[in-house]
C-alpha atoms as a PDB file:
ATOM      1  CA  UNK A   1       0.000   0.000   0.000  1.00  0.00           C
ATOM      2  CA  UNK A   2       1.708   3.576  -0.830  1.00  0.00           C
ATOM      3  CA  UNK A   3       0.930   6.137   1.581  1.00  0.00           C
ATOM      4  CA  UNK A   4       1.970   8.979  -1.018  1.00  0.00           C
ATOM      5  CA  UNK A   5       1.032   9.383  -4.111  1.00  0.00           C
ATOM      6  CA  UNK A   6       3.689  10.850  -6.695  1.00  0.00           C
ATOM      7  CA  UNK A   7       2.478  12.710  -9.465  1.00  0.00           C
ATOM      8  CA  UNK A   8       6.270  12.231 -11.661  1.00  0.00           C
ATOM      9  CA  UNK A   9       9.906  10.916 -11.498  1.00  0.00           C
ATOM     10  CA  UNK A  10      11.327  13.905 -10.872  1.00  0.00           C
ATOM     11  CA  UNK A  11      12.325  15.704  -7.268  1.00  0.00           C
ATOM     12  CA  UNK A  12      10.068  16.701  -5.233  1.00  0.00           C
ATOM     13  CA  UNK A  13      11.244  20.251  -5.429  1.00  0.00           C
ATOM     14  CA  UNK A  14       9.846  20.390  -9.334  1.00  0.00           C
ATOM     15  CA  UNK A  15       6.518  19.899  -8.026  1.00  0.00           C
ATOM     16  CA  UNK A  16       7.038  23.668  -6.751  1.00  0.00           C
ATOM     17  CA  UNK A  17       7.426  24.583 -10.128  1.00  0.00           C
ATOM     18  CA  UNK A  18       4.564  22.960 -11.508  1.00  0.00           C
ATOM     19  CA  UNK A  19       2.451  24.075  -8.670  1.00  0.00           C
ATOM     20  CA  UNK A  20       3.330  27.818  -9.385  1.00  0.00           C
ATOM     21  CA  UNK A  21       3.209  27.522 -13.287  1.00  0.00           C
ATOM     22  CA  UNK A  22      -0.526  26.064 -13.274  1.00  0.00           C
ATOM     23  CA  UNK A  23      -2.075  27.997 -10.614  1.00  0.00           C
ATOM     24  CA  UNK A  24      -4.508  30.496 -12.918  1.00  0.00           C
ATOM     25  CA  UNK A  25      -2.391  33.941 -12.048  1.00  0.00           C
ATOM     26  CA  UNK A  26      -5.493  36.440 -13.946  1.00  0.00           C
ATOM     27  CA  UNK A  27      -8.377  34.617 -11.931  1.00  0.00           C
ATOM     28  CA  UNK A  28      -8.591  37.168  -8.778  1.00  0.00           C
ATOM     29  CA  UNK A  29     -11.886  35.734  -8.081  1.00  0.00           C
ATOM     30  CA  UNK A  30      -9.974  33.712  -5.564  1.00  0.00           C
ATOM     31  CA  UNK A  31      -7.977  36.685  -3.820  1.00  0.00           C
ATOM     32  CA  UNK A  32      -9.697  35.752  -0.424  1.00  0.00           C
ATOM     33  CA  UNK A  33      -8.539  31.904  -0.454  1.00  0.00           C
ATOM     34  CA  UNK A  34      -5.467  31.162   1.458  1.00  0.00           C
ATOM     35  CA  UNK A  35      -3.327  28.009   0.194  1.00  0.00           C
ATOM     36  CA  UNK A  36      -4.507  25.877   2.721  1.00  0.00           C
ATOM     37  CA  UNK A  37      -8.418  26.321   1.281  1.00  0.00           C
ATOM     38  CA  UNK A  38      -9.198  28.675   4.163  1.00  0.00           C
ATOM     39  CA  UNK A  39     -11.545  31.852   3.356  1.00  0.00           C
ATOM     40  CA  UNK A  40     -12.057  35.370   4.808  1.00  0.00           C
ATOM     41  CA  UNK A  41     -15.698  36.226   5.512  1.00  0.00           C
ATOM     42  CA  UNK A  42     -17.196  38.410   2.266  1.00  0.00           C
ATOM     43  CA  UNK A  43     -18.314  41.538   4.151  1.00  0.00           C
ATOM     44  CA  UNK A  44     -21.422  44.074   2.917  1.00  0.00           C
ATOM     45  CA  UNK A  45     -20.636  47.970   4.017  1.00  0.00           C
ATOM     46  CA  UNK A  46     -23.773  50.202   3.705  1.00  0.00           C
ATOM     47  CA  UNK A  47     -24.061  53.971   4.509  1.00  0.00           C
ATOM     48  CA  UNK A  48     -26.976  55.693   5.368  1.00  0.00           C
ATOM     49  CA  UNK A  49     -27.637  59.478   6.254  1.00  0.00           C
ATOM     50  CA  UNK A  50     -27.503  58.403  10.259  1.00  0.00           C
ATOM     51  CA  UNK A  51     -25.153  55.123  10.766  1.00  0.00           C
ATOM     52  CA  UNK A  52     -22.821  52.759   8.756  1.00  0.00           C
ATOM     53  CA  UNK A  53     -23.666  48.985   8.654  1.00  0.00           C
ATOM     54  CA  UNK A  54     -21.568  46.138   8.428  1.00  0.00           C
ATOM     55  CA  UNK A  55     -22.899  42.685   6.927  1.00  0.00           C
ATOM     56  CA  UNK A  56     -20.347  39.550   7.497  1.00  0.00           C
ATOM     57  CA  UNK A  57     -21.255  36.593   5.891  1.00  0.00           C
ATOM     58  CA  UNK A  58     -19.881  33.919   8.542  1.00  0.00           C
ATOM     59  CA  UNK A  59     -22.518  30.865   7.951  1.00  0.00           C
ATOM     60  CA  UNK A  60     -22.053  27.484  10.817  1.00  0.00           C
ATOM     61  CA  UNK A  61     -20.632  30.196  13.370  1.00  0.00           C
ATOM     62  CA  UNK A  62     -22.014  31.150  16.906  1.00  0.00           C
ATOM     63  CA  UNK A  63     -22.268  34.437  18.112  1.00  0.00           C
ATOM     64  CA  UNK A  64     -19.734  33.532  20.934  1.00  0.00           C
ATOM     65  CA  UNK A  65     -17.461  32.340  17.945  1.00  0.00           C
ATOM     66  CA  UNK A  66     -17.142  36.580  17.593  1.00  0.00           C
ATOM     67  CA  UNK A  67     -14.981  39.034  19.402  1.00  0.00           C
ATOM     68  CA  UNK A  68     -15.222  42.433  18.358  1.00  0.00           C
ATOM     69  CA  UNK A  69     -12.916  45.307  19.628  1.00  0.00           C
ATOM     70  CA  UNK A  70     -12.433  48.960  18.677  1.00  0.00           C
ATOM     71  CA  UNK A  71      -8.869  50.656  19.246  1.00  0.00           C
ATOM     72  CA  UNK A  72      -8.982  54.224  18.161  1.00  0.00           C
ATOM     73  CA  UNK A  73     -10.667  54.142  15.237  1.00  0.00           C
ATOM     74  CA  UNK A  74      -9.476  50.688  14.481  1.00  0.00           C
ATOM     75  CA  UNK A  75     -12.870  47.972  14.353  1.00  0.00           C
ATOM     76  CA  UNK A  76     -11.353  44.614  14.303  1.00  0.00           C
ATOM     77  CA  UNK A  77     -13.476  41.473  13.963  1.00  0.00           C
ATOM     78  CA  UNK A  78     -11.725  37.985  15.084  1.00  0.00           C
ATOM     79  CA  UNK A  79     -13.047  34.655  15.158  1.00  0.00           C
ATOM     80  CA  UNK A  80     -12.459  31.255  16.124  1.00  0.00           C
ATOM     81  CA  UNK A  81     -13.704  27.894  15.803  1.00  0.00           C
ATOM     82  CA  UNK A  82     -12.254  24.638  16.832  1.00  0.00           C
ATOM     83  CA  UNK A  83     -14.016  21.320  16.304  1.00  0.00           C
ATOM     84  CA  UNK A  84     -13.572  18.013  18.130  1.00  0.00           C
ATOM     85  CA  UNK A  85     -15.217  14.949  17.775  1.00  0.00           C
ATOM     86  CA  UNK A  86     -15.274  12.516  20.470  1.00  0.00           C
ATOM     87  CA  UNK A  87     -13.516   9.136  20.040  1.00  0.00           C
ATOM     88  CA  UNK A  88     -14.647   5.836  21.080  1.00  0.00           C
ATOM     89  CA  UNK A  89     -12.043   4.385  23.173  1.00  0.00           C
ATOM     90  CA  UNK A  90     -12.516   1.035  21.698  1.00  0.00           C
ATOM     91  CA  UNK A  91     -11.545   2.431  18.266  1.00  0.00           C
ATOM     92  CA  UNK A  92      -8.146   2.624  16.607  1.00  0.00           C
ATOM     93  CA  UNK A  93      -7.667   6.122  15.314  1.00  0.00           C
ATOM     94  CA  UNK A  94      -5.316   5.493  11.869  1.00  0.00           C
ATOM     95  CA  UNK A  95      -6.005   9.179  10.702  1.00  0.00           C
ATOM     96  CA  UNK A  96      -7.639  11.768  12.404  1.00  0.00           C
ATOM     97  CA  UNK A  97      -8.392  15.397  10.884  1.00  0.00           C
ATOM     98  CA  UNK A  98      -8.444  18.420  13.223  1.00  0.00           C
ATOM     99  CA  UNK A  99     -10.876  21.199  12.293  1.00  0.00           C
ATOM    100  CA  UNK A 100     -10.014  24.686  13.259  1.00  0.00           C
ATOM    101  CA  UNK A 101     -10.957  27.912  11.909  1.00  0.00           C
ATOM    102  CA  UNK A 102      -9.607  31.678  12.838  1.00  0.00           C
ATOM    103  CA  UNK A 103      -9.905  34.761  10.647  1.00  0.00           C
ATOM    104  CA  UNK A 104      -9.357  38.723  11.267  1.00  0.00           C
ATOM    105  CA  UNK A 105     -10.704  41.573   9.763  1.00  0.00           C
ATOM    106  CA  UNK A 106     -10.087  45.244  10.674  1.00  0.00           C
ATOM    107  CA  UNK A 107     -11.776  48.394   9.628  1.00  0.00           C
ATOM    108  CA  UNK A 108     -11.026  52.252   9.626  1.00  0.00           C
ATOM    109  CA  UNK A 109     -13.554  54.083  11.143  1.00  0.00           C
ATOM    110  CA  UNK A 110     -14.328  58.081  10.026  1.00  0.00           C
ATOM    111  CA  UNK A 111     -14.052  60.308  12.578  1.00  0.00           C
ATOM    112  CA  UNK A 112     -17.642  61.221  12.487  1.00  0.00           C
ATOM    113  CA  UNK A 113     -19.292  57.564  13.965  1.00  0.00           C
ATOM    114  CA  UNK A 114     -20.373  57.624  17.545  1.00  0.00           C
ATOM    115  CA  UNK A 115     -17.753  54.648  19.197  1.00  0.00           C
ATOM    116  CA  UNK A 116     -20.129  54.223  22.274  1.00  0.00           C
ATOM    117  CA  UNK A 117     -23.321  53.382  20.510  1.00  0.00           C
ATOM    118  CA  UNK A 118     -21.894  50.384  18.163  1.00  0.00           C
ATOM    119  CA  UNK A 119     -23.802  47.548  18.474  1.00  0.00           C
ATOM    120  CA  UNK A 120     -23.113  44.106  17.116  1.00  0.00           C
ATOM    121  CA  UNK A 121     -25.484  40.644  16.552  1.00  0.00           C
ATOM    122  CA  UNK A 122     -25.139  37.269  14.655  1.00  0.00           C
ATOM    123  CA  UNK A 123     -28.428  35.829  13.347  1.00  0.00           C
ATOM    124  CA  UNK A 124     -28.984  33.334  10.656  1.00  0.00           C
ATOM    125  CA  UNK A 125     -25.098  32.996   9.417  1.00  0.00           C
ATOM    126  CA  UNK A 126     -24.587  36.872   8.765  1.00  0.00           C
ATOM    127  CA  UNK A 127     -22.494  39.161  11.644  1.00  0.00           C
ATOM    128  CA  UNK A 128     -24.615  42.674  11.542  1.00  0.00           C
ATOM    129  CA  UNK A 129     -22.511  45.738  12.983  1.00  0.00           C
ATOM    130  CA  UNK A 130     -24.360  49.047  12.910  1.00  0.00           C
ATOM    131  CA  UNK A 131     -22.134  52.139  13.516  1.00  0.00           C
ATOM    132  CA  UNK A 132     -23.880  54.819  13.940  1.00  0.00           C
ATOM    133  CA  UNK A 133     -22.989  58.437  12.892  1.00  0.00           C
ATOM    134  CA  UNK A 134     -22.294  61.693  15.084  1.00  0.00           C
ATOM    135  CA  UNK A 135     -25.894  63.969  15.318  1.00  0.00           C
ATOM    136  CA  UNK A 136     -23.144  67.033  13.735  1.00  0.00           C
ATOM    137  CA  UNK A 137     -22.547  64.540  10.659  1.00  0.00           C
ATOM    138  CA  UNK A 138     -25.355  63.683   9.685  1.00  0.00           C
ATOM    139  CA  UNK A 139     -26.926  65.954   6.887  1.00  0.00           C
ATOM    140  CA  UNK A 140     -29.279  69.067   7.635  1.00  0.00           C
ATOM    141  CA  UNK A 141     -32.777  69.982   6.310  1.00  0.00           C
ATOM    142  CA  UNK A 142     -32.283  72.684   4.067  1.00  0.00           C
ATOM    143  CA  UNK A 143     -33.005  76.230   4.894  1.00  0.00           C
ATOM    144  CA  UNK A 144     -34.111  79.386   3.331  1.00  0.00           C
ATOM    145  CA  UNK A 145     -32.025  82.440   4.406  1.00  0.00           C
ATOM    146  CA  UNK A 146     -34.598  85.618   3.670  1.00  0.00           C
ATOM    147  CA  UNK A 147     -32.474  88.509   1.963  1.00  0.00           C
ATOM    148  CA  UNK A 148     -32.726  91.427   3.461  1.00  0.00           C
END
């Protein structure tokens, strides 16, 4: 039984080379895959006239998965997920996978978002982050100055 499987006769160093020569270098569709088949969460960023909100599509997560912190005007999102399964102690474990997911995602925040009234929640697979704005950013009602 062969435990690796060798694609050619040549060193194992040329399959570096073939590796880097075949991978599809004008398909940045994939810019948010790591090597190792990982992904960052796509993230939504909406503006209104009175807050900004953040959509993070993080599906199989819990919300105590999440830890949010603001530094400045630095949001930062981290997560992570390990997963263990229990084993039968009458079974022989040959292989044995370990599951374990982490990602990080900072934001700049504008100057004009009020950092004591962000509020965060997790609901069907998607993160949801309102910021709201400062009362002197947001826009005013147009007025009529009379001439005199």
């Amino acid at each position: 039984m062969s435990l690796i499987k060798r694609e050619s006769n040549l060193p194992t160093w040329s399959n570096f080379f073939g590796d880097f020569l075949n991978r599809d270098w004008y398909d940045w569709s994939n810019q948010h895959y790591s090597l190792t088949n990982t992904t960052l969460p796509s993230v939504n960023i909406k503006e209104t006239e009175d807050e900004f909100f953040v959509e993070m599509a993080a599906p199989g997560m819990a919300k105590d998965d999440f830890k949010i912190e603001l530094e400045n005007n630095l949001l930062t999102i981290f997560s992570e997920k390990r997963s263990e399964k229990e084993v039968n102690e009458k079974e022989r474990i040959s292989r044995r996978e370990f599951s374990y997911q982490s990602f990080s995602r900072s934001f700049v925040l504008p100057a004009i978002v009020e950092n004591e009234k962000i509020a965060a929640k997790y609901e069907n697979g998607i993160l949801s982050i309102n910021i709201p704005k400062k009362e002197e950013a947001k826009p005013k009602p147009t007025r009529q100055i009379m001439v005199s």
